[in-house]
C-alpha atoms as a PDB file:
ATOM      1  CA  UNK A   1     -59.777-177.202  53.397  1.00  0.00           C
ATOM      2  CA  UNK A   2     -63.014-175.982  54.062  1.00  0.00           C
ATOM      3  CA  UNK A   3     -64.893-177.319  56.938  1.00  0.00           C
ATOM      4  CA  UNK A   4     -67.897-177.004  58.875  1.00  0.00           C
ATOM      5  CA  UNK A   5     -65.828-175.765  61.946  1.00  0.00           C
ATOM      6  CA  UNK A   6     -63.245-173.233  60.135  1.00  0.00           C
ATOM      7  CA  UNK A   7     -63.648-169.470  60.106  1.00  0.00           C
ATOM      8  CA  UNK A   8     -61.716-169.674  56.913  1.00  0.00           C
ATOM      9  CA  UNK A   9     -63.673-168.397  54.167  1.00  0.00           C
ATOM     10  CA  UNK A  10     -61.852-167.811  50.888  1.00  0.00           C
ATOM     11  CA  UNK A  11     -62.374-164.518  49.351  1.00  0.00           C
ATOM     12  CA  UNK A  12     -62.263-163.604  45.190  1.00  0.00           C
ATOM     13  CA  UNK A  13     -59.696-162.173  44.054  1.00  0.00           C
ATOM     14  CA  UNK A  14     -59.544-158.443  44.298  1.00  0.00           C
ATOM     15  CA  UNK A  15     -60.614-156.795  40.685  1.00  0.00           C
ATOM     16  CA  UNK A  16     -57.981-154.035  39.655  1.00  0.00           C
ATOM     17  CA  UNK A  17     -60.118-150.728  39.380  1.00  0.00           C
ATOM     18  CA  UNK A  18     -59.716-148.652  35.935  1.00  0.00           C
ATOM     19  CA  UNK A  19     -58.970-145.326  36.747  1.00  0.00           C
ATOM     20  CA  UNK A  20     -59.187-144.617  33.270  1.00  0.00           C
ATOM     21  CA  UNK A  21     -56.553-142.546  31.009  1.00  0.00           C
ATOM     22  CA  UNK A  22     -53.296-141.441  33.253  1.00  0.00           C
ATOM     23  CA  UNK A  23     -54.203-137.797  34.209  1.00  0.00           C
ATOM     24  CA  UNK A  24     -52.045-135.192  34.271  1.00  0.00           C
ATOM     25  CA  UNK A  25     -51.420-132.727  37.554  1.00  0.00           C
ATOM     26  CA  UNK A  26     -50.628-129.313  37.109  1.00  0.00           C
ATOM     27  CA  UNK A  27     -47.152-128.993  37.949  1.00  0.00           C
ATOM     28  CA  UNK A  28     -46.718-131.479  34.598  1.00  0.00           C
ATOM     29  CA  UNK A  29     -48.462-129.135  32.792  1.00  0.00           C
ATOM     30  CA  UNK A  30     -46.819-126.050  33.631  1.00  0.00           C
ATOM     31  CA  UNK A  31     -43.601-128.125  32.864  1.00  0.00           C
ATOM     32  CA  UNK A  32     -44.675-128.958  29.711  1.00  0.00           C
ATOM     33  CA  UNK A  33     -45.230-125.298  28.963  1.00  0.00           C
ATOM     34  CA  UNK A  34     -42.183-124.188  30.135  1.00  0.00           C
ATOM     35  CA  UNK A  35     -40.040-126.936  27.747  1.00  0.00           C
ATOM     36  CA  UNK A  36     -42.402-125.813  24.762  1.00  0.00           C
ATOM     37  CA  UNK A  37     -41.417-122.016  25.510  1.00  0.00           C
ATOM     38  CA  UNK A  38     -37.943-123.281  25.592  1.00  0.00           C
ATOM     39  CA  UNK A  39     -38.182-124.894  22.001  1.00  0.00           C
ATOM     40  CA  UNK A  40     -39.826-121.953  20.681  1.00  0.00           C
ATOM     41  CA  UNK A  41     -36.924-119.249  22.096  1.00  0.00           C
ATOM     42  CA  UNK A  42     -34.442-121.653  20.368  1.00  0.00           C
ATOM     43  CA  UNK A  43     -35.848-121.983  16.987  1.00  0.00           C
ATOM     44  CA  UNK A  44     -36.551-117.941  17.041  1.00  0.00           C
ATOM     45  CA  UNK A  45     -32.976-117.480  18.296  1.00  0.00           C
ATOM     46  CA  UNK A  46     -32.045-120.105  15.647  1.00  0.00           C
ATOM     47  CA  UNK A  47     -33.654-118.164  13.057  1.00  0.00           C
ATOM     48  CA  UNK A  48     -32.639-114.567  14.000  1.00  0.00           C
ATOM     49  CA  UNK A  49     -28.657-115.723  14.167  1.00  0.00           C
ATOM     50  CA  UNK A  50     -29.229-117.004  10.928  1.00  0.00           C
ATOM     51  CA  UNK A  51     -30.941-113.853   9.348  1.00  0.00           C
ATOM     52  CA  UNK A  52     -28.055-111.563  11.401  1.00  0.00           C
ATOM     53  CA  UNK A  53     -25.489-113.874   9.285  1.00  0.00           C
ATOM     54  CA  UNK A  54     -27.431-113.062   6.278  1.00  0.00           C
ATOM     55  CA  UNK A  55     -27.564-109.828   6.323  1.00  0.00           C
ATOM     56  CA  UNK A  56     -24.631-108.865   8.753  1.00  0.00           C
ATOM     57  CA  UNK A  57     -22.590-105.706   7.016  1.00  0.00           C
ATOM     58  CA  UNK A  58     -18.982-106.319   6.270  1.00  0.00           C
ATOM     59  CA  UNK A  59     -16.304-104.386   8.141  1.00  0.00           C
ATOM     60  CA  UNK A  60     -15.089-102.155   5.297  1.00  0.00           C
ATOM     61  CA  UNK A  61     -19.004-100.833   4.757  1.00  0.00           C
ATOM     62  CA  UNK A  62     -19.749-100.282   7.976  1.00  0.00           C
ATOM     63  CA  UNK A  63     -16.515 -98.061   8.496  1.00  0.00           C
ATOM     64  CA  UNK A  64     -17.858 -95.905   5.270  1.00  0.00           C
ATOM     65  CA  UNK A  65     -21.318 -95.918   6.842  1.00  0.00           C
ATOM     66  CA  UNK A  66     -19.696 -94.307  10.183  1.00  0.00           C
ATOM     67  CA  UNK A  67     -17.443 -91.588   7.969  1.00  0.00           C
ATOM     68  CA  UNK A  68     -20.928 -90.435   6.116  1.00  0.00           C
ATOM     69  CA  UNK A  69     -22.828 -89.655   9.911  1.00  0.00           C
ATOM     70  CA  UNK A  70     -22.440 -85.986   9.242  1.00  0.00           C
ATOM     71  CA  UNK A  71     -23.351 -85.638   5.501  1.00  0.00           C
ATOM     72  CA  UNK A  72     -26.870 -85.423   5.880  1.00  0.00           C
ATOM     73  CA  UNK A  73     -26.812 -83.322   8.660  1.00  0.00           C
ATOM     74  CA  UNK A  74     -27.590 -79.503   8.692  1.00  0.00           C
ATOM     75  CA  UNK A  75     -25.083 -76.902   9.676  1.00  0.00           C
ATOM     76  CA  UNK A  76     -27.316 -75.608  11.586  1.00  0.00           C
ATOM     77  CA  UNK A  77     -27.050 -78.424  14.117  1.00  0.00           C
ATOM     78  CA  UNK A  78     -23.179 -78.537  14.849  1.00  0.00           C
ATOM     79  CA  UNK A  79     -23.439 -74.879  15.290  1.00  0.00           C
ATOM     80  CA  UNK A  80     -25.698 -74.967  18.195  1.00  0.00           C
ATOM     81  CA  UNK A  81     -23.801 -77.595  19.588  1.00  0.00           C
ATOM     82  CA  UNK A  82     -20.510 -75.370  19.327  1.00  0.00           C
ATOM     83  CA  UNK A  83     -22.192 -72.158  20.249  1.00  0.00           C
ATOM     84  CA  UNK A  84     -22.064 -72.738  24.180  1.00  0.00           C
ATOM     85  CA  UNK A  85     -19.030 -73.848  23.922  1.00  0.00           C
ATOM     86  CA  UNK A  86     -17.672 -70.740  22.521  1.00  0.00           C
ATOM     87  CA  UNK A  87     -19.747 -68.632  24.448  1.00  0.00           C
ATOM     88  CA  UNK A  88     -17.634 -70.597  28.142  1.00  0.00           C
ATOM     89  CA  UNK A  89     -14.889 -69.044  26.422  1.00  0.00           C
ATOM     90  CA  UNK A  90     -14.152 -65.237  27.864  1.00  0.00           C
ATOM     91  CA  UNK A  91     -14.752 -62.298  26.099  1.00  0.00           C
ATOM     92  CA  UNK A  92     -16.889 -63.667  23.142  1.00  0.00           C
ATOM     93  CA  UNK A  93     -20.505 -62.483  23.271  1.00  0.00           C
ATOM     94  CA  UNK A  94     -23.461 -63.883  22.106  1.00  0.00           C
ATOM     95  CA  UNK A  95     -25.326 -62.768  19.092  1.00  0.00           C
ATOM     96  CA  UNK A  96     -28.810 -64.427  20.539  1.00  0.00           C
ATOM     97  CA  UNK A  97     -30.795 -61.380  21.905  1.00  0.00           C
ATOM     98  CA  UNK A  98     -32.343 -62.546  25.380  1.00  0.00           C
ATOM     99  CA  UNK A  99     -35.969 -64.013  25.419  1.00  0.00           C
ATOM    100  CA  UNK A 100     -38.194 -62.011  28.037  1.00  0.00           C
ATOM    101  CA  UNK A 101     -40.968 -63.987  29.080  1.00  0.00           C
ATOM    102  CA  UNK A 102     -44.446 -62.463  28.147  1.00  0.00           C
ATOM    103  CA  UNK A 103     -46.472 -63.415  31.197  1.00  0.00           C
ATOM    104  CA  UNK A 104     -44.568 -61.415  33.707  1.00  0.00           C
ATOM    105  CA  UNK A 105     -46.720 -59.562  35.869  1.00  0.00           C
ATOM    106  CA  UNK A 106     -45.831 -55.810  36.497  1.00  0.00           C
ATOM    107  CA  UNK A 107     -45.488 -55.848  40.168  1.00  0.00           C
ATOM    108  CA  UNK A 108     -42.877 -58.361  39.465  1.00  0.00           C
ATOM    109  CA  UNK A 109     -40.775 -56.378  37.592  1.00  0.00           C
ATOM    110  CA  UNK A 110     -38.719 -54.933  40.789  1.00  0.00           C
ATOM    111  CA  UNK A 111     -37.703 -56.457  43.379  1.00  0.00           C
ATOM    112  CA  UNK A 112     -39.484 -56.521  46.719  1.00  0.00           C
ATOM    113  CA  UNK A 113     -36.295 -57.055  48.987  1.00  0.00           C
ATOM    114  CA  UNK A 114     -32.582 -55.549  48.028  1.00  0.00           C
ATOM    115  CA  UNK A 115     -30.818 -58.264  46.470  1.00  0.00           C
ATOM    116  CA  UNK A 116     -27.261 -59.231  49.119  1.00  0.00           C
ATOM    117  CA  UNK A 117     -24.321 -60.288  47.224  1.00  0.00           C
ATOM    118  CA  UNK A 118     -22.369 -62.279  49.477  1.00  0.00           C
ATOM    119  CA  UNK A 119     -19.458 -63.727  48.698  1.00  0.00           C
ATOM    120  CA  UNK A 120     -19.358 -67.568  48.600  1.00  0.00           C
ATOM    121  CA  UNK A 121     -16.154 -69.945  48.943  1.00  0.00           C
ATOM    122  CA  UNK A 122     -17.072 -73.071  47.458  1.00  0.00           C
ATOM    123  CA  UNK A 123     -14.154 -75.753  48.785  1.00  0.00           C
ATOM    124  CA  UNK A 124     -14.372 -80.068  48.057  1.00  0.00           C
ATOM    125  CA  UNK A 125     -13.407 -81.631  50.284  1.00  0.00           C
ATOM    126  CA  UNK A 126     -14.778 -84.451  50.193  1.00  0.00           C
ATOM    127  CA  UNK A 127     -12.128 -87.046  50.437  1.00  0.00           C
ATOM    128  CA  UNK A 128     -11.229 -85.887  53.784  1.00  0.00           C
ATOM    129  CA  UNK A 129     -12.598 -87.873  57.076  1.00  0.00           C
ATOM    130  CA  UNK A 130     -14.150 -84.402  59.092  1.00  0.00           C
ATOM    131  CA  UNK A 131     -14.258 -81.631  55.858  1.00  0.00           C
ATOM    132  CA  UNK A 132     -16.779 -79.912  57.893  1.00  0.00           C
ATOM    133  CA  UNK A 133     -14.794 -79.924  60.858  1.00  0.00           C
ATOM    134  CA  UNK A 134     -11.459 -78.758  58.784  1.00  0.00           C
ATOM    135  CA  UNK A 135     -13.401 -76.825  56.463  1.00  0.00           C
ATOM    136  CA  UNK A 136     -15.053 -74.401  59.035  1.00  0.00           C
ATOM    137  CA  UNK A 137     -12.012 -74.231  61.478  1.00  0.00           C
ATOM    138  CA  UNK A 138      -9.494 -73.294  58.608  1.00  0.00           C
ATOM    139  CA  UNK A 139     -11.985 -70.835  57.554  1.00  0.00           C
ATOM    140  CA  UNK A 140     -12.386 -69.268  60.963  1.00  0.00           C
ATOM    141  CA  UNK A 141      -8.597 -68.962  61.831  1.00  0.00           C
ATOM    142  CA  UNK A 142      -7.922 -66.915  58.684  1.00  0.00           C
ATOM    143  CA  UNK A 143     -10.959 -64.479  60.144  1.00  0.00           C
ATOM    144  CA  UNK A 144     -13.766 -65.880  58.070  1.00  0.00           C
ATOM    145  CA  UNK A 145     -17.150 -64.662  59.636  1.00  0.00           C
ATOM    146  CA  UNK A 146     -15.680 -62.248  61.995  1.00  0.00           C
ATOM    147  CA  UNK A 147     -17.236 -59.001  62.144  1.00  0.00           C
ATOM    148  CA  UNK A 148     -14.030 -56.785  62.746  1.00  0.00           C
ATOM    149  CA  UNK A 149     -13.431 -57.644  58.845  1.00  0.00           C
ATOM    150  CA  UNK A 150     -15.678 -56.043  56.996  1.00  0.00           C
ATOM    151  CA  UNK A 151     -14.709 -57.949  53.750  1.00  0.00           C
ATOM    152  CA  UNK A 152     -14.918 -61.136  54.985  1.00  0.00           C
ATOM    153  CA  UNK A 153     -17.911 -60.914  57.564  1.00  0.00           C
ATOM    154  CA  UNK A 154     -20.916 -63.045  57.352  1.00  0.00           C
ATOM    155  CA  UNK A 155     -21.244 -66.899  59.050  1.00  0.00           C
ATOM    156  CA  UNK A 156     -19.552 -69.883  57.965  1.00  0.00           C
ATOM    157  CA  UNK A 157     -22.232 -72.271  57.195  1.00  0.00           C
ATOM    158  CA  UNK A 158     -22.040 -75.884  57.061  1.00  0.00           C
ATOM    159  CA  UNK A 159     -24.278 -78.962  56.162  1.00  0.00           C
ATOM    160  CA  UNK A 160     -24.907 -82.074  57.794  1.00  0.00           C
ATOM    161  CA  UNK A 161     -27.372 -85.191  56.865  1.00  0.00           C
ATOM    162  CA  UNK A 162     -28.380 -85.978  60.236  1.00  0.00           C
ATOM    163  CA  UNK A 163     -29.538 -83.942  63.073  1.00  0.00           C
ATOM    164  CA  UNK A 164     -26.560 -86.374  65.581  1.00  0.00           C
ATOM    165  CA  UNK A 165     -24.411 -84.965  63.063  1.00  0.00           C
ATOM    166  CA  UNK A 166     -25.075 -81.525  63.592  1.00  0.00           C
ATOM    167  CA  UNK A 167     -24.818 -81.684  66.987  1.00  0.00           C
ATOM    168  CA  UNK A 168     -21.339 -83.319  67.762  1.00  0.00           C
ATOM    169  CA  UNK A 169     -20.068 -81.486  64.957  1.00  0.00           C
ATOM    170  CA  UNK A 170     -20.826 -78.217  66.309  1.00  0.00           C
ATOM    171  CA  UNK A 171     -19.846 -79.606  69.765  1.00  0.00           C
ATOM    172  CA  UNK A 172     -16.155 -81.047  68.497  1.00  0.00           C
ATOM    173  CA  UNK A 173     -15.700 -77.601  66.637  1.00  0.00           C
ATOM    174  CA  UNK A 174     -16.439 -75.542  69.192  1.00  0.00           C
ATOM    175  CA  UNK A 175     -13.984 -77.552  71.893  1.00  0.00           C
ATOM    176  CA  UNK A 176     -11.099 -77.957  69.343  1.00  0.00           C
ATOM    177  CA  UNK A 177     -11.261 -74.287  68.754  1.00  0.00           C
ATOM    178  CA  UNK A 178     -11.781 -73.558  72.329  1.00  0.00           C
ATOM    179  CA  UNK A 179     -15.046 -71.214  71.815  1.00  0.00           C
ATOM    180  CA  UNK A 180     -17.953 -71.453  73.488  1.00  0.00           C
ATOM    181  CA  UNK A 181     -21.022 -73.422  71.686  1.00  0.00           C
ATOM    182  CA  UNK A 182     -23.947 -71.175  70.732  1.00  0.00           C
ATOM    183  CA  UNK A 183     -21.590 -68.266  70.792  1.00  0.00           C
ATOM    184  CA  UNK A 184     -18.594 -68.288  68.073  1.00  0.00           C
ATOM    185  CA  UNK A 185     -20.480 -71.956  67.024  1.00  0.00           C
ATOM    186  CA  UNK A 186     -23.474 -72.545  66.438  1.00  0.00           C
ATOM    187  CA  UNK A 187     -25.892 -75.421  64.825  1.00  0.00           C
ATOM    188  CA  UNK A 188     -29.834 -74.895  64.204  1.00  0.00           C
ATOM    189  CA  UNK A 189     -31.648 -78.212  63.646  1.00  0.00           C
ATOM    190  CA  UNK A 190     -35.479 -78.304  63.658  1.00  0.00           C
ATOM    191  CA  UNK A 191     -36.733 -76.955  66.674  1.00  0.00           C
ATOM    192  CA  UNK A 192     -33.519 -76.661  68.420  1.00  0.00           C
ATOM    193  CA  UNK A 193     -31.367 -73.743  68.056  1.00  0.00           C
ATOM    194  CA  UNK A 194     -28.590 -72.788  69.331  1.00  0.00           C
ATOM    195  CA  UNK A 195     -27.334 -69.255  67.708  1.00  0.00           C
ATOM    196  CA  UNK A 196     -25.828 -66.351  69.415  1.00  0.00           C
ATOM    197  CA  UNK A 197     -25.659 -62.994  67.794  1.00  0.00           C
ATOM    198  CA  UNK A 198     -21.944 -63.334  67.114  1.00  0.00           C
ATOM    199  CA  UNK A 199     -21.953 -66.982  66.179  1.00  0.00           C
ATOM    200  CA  UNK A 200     -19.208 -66.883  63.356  1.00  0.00           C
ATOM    201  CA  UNK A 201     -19.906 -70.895  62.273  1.00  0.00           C
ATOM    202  CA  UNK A 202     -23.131 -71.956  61.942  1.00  0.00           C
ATOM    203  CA  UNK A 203     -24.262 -75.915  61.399  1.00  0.00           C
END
């Protein structure tokens, strides 16, 4: 139907464009990649279970190759392994003499400053919910730190992780025991101190 008067004009066909061979994008590819590194782990795994099956040790050997550990070993070996453990024990002395060490200097032979043995009580406590808090005011009721016992004078010092630690420890002890802070109790963290001269627990 094609006319003078019609705006109909009939077209070809569209021709299908060759894009050519299907390409692949990159996220195929790195799939591709990743199943081929699969293959490969499960033919090496295939082959190493196999080889382990080949040469796997039976039971019976392997308990004989645990009973003959020692055989090739030195003496010399298991008795430096036993010697500290004899020397723990009390009253056995050592035969070792003691190394000095050669580059000592001679002005640090002596000491500069008197060495102070003071006696240390160790306690663990560390299941409790306040140690420090039972710790230090079980040690100052039995007259820990005071300075009218000359045997058991010194401070009672205690350590905290945190510096809000120190202080409402030191605060808590010092109410509970009914002393005054910075005077029986005291606590010293960074720049603030708080220390008196007969401070008995210090944090």
């Amino acid at each position: 139907m094609k006319g003078d008067d019609s705006i109909l004009d009939i077209m070809p066909p569209r021709k299908k464009q060759n894009k050519g061979p299907n390409k692949v994008s990159k996220s195929q590819k790195r799939k591709l990649k990743n199943l081929e590194e699969d293959r490969e782990k499960e033919l090496l795994s295939a082959k190493t279970s196999k080889l382990l099956d080949k040469y796997k040790i039976s039971q019976d050997l392997f308990s004989l190759f645990q009973s003959s550990k020692a055989i090739g070993r030195s003496d010399k070996k298991l008795e430096k392994r036993m010697r500290p453990m004899q020397l723990s024990k009390p009253g056995v002395l050592s035969d070792e003499p003691v190394k000095e060490n050669d580059n000592s200097d001679s002005c640090m032979d002596e000491p500069t400053t008197p060495e102070i043995h003071i006696p240390t009580l160790h306690t663990d406590s560390h299941q409790l919910i306040h140690p420090n808090e039972l710790d230090s005011k079980f040690l100052y009721e039995a007259s820990f730190g005071s300075k009218q016992v000359n045997s058991q004078s010194g401070v009672i010092g205690i350590t905290q992780p945190r510096r809000v630690a120190v202080l409402a420890t030191a605060d808590r002890v010092a109410h509970e025991l009914g002393v005054h802070l910075s005077q029986e109790v005291g606590f010293q963290v960074r720049c603030d101190k708080k220390i008196g001269e007969n401070s008995a627990i210090s944090l």
